[in-house]
C-alpha atoms as a PDB file:
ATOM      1  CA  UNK A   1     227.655  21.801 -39.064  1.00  0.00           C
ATOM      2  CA  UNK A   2     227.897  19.420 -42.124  1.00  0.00           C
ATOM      3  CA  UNK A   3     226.097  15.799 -41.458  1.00  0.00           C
ATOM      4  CA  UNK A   4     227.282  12.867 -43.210  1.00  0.00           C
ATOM      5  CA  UNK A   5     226.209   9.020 -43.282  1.00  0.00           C
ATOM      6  CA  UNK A   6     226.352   6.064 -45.499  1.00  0.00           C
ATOM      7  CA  UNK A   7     229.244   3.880 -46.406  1.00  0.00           C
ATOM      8  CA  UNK A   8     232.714   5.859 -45.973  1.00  0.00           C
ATOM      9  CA  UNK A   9     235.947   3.708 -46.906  1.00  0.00           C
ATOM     10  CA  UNK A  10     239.166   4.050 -45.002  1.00  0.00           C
ATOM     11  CA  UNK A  11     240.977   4.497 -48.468  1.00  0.00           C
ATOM     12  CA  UNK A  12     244.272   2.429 -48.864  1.00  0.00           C
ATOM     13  CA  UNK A  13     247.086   4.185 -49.853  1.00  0.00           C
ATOM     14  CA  UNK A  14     248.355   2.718 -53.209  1.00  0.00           C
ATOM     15  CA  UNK A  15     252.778   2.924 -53.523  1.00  0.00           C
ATOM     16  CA  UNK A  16     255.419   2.140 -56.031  1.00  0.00           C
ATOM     17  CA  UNK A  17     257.948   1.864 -53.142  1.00  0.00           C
ATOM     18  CA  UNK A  18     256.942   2.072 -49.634  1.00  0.00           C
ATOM     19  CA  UNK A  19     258.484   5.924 -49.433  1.00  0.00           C
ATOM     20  CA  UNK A  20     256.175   6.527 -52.643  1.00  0.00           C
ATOM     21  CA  UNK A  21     252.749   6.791 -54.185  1.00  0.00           C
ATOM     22  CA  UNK A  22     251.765   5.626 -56.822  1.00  0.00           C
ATOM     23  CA  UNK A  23     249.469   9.056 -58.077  1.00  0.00           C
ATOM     24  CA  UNK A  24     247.694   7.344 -61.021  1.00  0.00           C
ATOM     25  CA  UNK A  25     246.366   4.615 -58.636  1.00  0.00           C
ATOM     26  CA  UNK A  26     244.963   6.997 -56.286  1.00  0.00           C
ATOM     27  CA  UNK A  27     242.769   8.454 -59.029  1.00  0.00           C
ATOM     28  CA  UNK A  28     241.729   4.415 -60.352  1.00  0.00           C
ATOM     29  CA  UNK A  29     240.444   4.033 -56.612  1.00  0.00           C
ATOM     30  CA  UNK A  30     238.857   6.991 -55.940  1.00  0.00           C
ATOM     31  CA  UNK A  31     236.568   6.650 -59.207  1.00  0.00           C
ATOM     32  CA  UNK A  32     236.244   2.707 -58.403  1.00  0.00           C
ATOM     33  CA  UNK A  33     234.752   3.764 -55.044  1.00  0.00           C
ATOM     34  CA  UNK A  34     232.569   6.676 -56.114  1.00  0.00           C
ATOM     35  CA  UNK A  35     231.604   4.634 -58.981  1.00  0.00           C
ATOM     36  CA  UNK A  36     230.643   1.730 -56.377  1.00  0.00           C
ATOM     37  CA  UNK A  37     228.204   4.339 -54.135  1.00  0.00           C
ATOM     38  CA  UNK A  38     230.453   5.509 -51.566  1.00  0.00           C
ATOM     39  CA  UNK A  39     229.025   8.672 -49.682  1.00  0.00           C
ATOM     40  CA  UNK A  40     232.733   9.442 -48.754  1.00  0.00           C
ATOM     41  CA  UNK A  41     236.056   8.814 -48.918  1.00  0.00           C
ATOM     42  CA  UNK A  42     238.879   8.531 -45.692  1.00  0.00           C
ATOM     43  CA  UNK A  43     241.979   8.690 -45.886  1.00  0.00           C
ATOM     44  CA  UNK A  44     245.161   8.026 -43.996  1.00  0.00           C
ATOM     45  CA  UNK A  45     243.680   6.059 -41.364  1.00  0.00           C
ATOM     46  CA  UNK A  46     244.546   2.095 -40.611  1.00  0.00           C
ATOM     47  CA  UNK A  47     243.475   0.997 -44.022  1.00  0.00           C
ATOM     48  CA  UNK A  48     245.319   4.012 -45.265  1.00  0.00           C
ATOM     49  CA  UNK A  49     248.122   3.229 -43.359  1.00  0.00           C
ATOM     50  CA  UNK A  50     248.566   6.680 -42.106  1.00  0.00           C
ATOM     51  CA  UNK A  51     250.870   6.355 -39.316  1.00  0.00           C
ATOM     52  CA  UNK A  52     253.296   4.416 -41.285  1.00  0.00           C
ATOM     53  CA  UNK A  53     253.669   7.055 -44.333  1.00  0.00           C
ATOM     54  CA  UNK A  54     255.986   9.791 -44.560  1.00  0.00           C
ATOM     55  CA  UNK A  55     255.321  13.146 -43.712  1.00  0.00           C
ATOM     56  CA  UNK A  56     254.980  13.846 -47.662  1.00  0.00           C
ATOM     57  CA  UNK A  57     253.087  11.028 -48.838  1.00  0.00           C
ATOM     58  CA  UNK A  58     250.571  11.778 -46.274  1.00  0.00           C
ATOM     59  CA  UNK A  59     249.845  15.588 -47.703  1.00  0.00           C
ATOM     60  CA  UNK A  60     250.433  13.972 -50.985  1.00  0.00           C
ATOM     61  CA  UNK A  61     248.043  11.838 -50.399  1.00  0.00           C
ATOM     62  CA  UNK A  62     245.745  14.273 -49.200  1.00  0.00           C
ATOM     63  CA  UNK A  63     245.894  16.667 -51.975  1.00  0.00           C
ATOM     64  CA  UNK A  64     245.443  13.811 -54.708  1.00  0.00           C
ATOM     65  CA  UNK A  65     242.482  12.410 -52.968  1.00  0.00           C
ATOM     66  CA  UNK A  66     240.592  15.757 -52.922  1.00  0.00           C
ATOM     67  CA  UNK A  67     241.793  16.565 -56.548  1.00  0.00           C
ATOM     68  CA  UNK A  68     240.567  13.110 -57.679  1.00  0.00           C
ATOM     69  CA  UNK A  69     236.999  13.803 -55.662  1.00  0.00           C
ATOM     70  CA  UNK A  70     236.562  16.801 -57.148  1.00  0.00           C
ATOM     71  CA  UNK A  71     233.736  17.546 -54.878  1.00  0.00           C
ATOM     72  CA  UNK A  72     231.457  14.688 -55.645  1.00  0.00           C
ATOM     73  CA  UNK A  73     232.051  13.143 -52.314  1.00  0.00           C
ATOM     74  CA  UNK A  74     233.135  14.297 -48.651  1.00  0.00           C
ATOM     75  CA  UNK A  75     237.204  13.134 -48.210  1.00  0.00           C
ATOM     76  CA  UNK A  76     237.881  12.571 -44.060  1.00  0.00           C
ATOM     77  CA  UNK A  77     241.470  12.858 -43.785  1.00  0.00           C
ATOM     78  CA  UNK A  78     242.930  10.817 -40.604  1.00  0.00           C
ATOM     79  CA  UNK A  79     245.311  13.457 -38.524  1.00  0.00           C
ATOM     80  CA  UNK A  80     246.494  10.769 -35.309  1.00  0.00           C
ATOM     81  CA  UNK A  81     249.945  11.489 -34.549  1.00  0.00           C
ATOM     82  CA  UNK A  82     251.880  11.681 -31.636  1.00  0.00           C
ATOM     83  CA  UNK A  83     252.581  15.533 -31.610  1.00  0.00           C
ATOM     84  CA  UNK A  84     249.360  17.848 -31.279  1.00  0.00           C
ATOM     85  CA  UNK A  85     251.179  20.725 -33.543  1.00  0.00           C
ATOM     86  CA  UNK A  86     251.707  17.985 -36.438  1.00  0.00           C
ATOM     87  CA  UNK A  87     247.739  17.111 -36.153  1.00  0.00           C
ATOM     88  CA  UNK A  88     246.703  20.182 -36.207  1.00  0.00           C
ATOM     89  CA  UNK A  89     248.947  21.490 -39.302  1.00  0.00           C
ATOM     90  CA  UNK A  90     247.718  18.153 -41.169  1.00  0.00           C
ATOM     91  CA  UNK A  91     244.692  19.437 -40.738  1.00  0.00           C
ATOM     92  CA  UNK A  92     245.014  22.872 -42.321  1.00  0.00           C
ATOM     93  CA  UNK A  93     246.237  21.371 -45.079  1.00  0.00           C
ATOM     94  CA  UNK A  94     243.310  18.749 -44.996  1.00  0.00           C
ATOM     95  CA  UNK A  95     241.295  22.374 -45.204  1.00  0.00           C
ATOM     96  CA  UNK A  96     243.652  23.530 -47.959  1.00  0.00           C
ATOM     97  CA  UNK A  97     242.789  21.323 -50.395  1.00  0.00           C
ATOM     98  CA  UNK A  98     238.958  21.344 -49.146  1.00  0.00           C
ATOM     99  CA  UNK A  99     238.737  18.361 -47.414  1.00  0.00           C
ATOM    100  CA  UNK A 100     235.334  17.964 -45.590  1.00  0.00           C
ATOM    101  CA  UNK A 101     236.463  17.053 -41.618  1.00  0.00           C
ATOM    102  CA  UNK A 102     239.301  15.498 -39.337  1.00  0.00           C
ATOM    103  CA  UNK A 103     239.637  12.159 -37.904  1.00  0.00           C
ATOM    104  CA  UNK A 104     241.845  11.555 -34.708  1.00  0.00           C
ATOM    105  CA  UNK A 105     242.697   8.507 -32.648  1.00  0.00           C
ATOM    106  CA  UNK A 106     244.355   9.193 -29.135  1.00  0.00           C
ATOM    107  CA  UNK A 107     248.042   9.809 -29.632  1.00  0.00           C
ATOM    108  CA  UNK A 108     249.863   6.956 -28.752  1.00  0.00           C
ATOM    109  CA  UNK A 109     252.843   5.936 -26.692  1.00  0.00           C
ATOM    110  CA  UNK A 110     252.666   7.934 -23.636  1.00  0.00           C
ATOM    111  CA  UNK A 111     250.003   6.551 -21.048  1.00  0.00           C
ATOM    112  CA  UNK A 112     248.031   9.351 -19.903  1.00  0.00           C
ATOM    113  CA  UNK A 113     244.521   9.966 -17.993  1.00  0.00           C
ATOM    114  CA  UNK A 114     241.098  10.475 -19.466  1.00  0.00           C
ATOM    115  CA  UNK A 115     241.166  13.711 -18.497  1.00  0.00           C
ATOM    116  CA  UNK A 116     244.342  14.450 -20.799  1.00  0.00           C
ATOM    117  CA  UNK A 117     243.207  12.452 -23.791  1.00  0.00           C
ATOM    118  CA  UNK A 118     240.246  14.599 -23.647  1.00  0.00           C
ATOM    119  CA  UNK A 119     242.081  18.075 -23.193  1.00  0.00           C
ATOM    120  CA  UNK A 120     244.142  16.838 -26.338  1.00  0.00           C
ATOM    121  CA  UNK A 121     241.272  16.228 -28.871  1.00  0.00           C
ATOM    122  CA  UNK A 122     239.538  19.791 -27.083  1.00  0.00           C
ATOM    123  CA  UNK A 123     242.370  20.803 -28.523  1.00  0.00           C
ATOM    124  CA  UNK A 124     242.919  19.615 -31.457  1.00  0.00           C
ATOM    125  CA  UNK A 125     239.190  20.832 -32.272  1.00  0.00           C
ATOM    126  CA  UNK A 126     239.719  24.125 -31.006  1.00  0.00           C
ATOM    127  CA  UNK A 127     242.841  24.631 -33.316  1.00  0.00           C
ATOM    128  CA  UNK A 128     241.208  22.654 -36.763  1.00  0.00           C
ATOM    129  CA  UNK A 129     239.736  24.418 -39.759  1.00  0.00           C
ATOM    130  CA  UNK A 130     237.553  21.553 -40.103  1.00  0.00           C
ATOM    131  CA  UNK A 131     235.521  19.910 -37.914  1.00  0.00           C
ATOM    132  CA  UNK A 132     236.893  16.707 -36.095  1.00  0.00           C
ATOM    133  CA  UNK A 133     235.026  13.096 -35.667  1.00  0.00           C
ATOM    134  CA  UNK A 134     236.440  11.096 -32.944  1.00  0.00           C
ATOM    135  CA  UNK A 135     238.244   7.637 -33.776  1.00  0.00           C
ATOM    136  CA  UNK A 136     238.010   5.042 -30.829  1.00  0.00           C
ATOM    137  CA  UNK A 137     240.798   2.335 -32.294  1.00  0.00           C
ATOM    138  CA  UNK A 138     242.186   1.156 -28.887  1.00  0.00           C
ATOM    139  CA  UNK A 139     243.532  -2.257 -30.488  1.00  0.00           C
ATOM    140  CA  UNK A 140     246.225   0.364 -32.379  1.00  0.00           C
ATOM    141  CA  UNK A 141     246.443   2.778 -29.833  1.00  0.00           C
ATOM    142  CA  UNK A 142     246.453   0.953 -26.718  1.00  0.00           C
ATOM    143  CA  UNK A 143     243.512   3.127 -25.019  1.00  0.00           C
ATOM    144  CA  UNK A 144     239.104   3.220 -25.083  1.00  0.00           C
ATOM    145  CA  UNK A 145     237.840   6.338 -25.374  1.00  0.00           C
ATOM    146  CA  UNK A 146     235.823   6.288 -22.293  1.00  0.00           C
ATOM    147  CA  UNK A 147     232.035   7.238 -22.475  1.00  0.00           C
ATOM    148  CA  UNK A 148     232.366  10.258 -20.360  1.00  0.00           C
ATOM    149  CA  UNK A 149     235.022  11.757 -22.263  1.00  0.00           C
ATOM    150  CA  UNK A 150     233.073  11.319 -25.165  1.00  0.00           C
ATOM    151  CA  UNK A 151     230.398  12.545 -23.997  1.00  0.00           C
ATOM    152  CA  UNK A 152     231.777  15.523 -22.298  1.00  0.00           C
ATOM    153  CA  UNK A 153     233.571  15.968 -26.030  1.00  0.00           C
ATOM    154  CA  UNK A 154     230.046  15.766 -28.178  1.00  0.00           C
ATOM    155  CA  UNK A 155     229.617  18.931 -27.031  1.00  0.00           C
ATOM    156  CA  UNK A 156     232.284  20.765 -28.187  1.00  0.00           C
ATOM    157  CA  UNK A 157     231.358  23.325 -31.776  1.00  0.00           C
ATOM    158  CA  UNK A 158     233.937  21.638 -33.600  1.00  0.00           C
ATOM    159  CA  UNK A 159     233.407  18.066 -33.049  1.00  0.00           C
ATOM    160  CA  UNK A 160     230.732  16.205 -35.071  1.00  0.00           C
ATOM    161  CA  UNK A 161     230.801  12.720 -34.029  1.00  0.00           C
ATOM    162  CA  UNK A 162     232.864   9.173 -33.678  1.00  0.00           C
ATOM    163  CA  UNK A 163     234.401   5.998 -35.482  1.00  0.00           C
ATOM    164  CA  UNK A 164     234.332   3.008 -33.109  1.00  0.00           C
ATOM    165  CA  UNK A 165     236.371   0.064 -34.302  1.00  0.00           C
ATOM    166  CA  UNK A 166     236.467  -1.173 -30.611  1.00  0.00           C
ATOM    167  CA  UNK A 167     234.265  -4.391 -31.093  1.00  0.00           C
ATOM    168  CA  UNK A 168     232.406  -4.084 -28.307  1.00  0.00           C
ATOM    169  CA  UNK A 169     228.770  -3.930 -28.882  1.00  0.00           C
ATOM    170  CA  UNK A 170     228.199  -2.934 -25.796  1.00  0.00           C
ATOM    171  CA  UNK A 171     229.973   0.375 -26.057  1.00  0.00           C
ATOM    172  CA  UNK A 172     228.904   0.928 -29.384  1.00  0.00           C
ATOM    173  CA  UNK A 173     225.280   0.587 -28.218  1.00  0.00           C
ATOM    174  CA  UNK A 174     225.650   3.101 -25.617  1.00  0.00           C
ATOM    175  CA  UNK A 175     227.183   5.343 -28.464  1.00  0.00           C
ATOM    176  CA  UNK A 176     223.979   4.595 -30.198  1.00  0.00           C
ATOM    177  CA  UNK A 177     221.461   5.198 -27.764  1.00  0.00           C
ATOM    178  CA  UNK A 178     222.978   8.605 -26.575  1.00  0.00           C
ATOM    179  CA  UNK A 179     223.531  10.285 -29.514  1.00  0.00           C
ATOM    180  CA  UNK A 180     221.096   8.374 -32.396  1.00  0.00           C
ATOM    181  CA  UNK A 181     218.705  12.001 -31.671  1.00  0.00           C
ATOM    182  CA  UNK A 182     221.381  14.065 -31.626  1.00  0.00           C
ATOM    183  CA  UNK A 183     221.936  15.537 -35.823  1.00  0.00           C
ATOM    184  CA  UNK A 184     225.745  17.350 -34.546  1.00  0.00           C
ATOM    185  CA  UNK A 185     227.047  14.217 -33.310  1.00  0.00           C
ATOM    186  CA  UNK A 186     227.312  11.302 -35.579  1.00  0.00           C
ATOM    187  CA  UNK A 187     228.739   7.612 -34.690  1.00  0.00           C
ATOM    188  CA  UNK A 188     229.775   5.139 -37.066  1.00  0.00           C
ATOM    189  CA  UNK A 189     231.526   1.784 -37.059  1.00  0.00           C
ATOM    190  CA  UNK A 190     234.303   0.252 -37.661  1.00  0.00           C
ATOM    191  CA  UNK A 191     233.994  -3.913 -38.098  1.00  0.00           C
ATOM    192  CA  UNK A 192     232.284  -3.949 -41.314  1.00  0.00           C
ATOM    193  CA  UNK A 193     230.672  -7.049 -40.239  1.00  0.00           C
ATOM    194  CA  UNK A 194     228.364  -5.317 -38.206  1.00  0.00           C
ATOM    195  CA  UNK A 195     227.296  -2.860 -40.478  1.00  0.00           C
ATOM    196  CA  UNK A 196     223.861  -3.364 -40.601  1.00  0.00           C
ATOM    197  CA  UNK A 197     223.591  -4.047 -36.990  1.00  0.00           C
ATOM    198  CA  UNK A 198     225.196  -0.909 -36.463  1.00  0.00           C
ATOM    199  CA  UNK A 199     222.543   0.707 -38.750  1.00  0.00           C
ATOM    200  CA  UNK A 200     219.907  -0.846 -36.892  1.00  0.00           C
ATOM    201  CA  UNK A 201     221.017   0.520 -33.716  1.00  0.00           C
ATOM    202  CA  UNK A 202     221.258   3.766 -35.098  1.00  0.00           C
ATOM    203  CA  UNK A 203     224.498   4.184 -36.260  1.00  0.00           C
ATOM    204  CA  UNK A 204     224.973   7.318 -39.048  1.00  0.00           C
ATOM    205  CA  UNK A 205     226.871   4.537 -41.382  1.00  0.00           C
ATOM    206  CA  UNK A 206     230.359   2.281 -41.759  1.00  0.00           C
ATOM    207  CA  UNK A 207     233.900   3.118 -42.333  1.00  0.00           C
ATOM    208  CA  UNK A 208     234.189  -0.742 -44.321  1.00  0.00           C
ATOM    209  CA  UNK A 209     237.817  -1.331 -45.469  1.00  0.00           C
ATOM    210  CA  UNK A 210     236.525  -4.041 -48.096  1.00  0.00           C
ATOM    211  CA  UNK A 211     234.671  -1.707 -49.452  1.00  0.00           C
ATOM    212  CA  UNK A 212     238.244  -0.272 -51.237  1.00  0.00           C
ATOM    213  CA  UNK A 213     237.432  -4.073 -53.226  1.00  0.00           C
ATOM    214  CA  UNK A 214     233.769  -4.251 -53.752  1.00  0.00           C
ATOM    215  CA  UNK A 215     232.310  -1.031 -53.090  1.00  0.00           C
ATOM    216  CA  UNK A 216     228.762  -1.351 -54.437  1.00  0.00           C
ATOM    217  CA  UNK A 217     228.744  -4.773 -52.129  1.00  0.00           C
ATOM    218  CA  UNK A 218     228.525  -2.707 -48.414  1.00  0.00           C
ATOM    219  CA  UNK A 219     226.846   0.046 -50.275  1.00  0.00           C
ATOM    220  CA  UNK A 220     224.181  -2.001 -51.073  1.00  0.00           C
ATOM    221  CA  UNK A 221     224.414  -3.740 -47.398  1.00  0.00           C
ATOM    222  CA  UNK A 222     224.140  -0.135 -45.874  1.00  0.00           C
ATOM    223  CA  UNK A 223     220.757   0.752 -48.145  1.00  0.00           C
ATOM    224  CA  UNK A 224     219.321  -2.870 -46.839  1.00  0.00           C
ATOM    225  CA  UNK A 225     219.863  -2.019 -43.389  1.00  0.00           C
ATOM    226  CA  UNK A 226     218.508   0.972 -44.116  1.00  0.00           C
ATOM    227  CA  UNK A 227     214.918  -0.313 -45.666  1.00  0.00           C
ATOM    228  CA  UNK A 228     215.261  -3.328 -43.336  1.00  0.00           C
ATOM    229  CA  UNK A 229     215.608  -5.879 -46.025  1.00  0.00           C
ATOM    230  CA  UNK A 230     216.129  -8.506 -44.003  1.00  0.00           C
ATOM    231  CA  UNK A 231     216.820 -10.720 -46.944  1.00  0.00           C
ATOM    232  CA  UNK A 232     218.753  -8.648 -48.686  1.00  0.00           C
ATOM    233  CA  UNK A 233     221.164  -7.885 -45.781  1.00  0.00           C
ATOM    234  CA  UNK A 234     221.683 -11.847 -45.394  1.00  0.00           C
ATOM    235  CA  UNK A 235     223.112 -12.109 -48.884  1.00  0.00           C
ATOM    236  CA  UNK A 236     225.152  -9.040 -48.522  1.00  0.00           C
ATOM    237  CA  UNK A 237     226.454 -10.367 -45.293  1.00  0.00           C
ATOM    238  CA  UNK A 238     227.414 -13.243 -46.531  1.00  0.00           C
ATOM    239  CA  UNK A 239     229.588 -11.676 -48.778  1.00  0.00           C
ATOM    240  CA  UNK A 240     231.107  -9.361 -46.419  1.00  0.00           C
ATOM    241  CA  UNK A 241     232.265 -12.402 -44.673  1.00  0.00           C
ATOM    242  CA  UNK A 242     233.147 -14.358 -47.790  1.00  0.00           C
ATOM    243  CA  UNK A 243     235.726 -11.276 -48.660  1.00  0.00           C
ATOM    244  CA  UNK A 244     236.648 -11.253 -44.711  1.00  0.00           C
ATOM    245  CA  UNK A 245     237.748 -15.069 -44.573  1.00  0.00           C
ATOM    246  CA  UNK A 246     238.983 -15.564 -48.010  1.00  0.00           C
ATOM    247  CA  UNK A 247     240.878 -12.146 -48.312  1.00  0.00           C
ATOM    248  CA  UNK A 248     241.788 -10.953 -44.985  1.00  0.00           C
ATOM    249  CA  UNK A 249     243.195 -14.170 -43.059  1.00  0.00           C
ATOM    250  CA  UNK A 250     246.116 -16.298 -43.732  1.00  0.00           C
ATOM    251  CA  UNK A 251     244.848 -19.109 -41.608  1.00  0.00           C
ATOM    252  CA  UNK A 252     244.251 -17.660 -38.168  1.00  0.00           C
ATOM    253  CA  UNK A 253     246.232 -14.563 -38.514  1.00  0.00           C
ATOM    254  CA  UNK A 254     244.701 -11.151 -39.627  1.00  0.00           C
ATOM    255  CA  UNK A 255     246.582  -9.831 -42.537  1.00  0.00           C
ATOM    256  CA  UNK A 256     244.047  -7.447 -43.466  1.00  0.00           C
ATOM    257  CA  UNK A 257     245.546  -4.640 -45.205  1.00  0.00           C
ATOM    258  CA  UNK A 258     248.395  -6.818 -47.391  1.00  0.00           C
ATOM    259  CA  UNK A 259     245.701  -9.094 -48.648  1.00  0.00           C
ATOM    260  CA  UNK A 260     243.246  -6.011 -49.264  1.00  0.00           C
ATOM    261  CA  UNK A 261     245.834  -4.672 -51.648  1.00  0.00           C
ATOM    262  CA  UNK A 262     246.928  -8.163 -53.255  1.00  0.00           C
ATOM    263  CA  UNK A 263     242.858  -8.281 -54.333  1.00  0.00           C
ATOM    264  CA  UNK A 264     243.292  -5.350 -55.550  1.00  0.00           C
ATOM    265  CA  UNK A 265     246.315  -5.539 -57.386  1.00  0.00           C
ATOM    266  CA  UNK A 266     244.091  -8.562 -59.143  1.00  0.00           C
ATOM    267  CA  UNK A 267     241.481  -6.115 -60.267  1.00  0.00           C
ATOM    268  CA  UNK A 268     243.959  -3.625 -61.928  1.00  0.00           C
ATOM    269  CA  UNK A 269     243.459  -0.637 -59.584  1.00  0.00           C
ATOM    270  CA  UNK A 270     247.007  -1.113 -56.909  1.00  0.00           C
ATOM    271  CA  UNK A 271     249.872  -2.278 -56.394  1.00  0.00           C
ATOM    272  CA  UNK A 272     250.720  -4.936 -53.963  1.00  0.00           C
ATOM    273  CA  UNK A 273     253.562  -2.970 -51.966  1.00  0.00           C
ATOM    274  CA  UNK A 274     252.623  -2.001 -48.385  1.00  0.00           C
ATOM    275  CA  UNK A 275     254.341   0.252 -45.657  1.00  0.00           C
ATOM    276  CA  UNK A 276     256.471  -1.227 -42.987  1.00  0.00           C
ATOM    277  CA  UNK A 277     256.235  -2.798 -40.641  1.00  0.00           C
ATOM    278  CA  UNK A 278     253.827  -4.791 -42.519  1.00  0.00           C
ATOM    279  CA  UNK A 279     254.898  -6.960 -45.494  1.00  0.00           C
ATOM    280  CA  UNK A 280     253.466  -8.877 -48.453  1.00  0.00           C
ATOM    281  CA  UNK A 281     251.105 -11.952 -48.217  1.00  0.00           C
ATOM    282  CA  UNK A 282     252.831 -15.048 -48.216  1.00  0.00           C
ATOM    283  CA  UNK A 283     252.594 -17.332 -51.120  1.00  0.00           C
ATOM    284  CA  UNK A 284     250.037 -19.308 -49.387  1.00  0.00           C
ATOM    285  CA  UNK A 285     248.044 -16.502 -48.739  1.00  0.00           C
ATOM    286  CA  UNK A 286     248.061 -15.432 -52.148  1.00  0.00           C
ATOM    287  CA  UNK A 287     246.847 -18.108 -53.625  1.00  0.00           C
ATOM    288  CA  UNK A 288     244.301 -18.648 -51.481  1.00  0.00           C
ATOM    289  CA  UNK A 289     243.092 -14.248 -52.553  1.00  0.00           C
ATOM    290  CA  UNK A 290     243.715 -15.212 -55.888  1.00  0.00           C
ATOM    291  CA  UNK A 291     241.560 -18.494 -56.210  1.00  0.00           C
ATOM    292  CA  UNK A 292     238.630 -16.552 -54.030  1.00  0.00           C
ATOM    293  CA  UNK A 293     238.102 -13.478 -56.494  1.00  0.00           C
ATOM    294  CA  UNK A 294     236.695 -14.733 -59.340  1.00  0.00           C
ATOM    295  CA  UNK A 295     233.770 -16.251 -57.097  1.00  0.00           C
ATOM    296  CA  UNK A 296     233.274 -13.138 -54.934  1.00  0.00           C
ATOM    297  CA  UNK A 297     233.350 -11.122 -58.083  1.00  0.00           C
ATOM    298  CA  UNK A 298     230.766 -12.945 -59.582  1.00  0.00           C
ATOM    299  CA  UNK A 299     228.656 -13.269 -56.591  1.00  0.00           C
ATOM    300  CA  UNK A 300     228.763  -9.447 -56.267  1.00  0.00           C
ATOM    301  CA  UNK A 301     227.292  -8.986 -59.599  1.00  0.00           C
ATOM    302  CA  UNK A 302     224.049 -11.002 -58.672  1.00  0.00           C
END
């Protein structure tokens, strides 16, 4: 069973029109991030905006990423859907064009017990090529994956581990303490914010969507926690937060992913366009990415 750990972006998708990639700009990113120290590379989850790409821009997607990687780095390819057969034949072709593993949120939509969330990912591991980590992302989804059914799951040949992007410490500690001795079962997390916290509590590594802008920045955070550089961590967190408030928000509202790929578009690497239902940055917003980079650039290269 493979074991991975380090800092693993959730890889946006770059498009000429929101029905289209743009193929070139898949290639830019995935060298910007290997370049930048990534251990791996996921793709078509939120960041990626998986859910809201076609059917063929998601394989696309898939097969350029794994071209582009070439084998330097492990690609994660995100599989949630609402139909089990569609996951599962994602994932052969994940497998296809040697992807390394799986990643699977609950299906959404339908409200349905623990017990039938868990039969579905059993499933969906039984059925997969390659092996599946668990994605706890009830803010999309509408559902926790309870402890139990994790639990219960971490024991199945096929499953290695689990993304939380919950936010609650709490669970993600008890994800820590049960399985930080425990080499088949790997947890990472989500808010890149607590990256080094998570490292600290035992946590395999981070899934850091700013990482698609400054890569060696939550690399570097990750090896701090690591060594526990305490001083070192401090000035990387501060920059994590720097790209959170200045590139993420417009005001009080979360516009993560549009103002990602706005900061990117800056550096050369994207376009701009996103997926609906989300939409551009306003002008506002915009300005306020644009007038940020050239100081978060800078402090990066400190």
């Amino acid at each position: 069973m493979p074991s991975f750990s380090g800092v693993i972006p959730p890889v946006v998708s770059p498009m000429l029109t929101p029905d289209r990639l743009d193929g070139p700009a898949v290639g830019r990113i995935v060298e910007h991030l290997i370049s930048g120290g990534v251990s791996g590379l996921f793709v078509l989850g939120t960041t990626g905006e998986g859910p809201s790409l076609t059917d063929q821009m998601r394989y696309e997607m898939v097969e350029l990423t794994c071209k582009a990687a070439a084998g330097r780095v492990p690609v994660f390819v995100g599989v949630t859907d609402t139909c089990l057969a569609d996951s599962i034949a994602l994932a052969e072709h994940a497998a296809r064009c040697q992807a390394a593993a799986i990643v699977a949120a609950a299906p959404f939509y339908f409200e349905v017990s623990q017990e039938a969330l868990g039969a579905w990912f059993d499933s969906l591991a039984t059925a997969s090529p390659l092996p599946l980590m668990l994605y706890n992302m009830p803010s999309c989804v509408g559902v926790v994956l309870g402890l139990p059914m994790v639990d219960t799951l971490s024991h199945h040949p096929n499953i290695i581990g689990i993304k939380d992007s919950g936010g609650d410490m709490t669970y993600f500690g008890h994800l820590c303490e049960k399985y930080r001795h425990r080499s088949d079962f790997l947890v990472f997390i989500g808010p890149e914010e607590r990256l080094a916290d998570a490292v600290a509590l035992g946590a395999a590594g981070g899934v850091c969507g700013g990482a698609n802008l400054l890569p060696h920045v939550y690399t570097s955070l990750y090896k701090a926690a690591t060594r526990g550089d305490h001083a070192a961590i401090a000035e990387s967190k501060d920059l994590v937060r720097r790209v959170s408030e200045s590139v993420y928000y417009d005001g009080d509202q979360m516009k993560l992913i549009p103002g990602l790929k706005l900061a990117m578009h800056e550096l050369g690497l994207c376009n701009a366009v996103v997926a609906p239902p989300l939409s551009l940055v306003t002008e506002r917003h915009g300005s306020k990415i644009r007038s940020a980079l050239p100081q978060l650039l800078e402090a990066s290269q400190r």
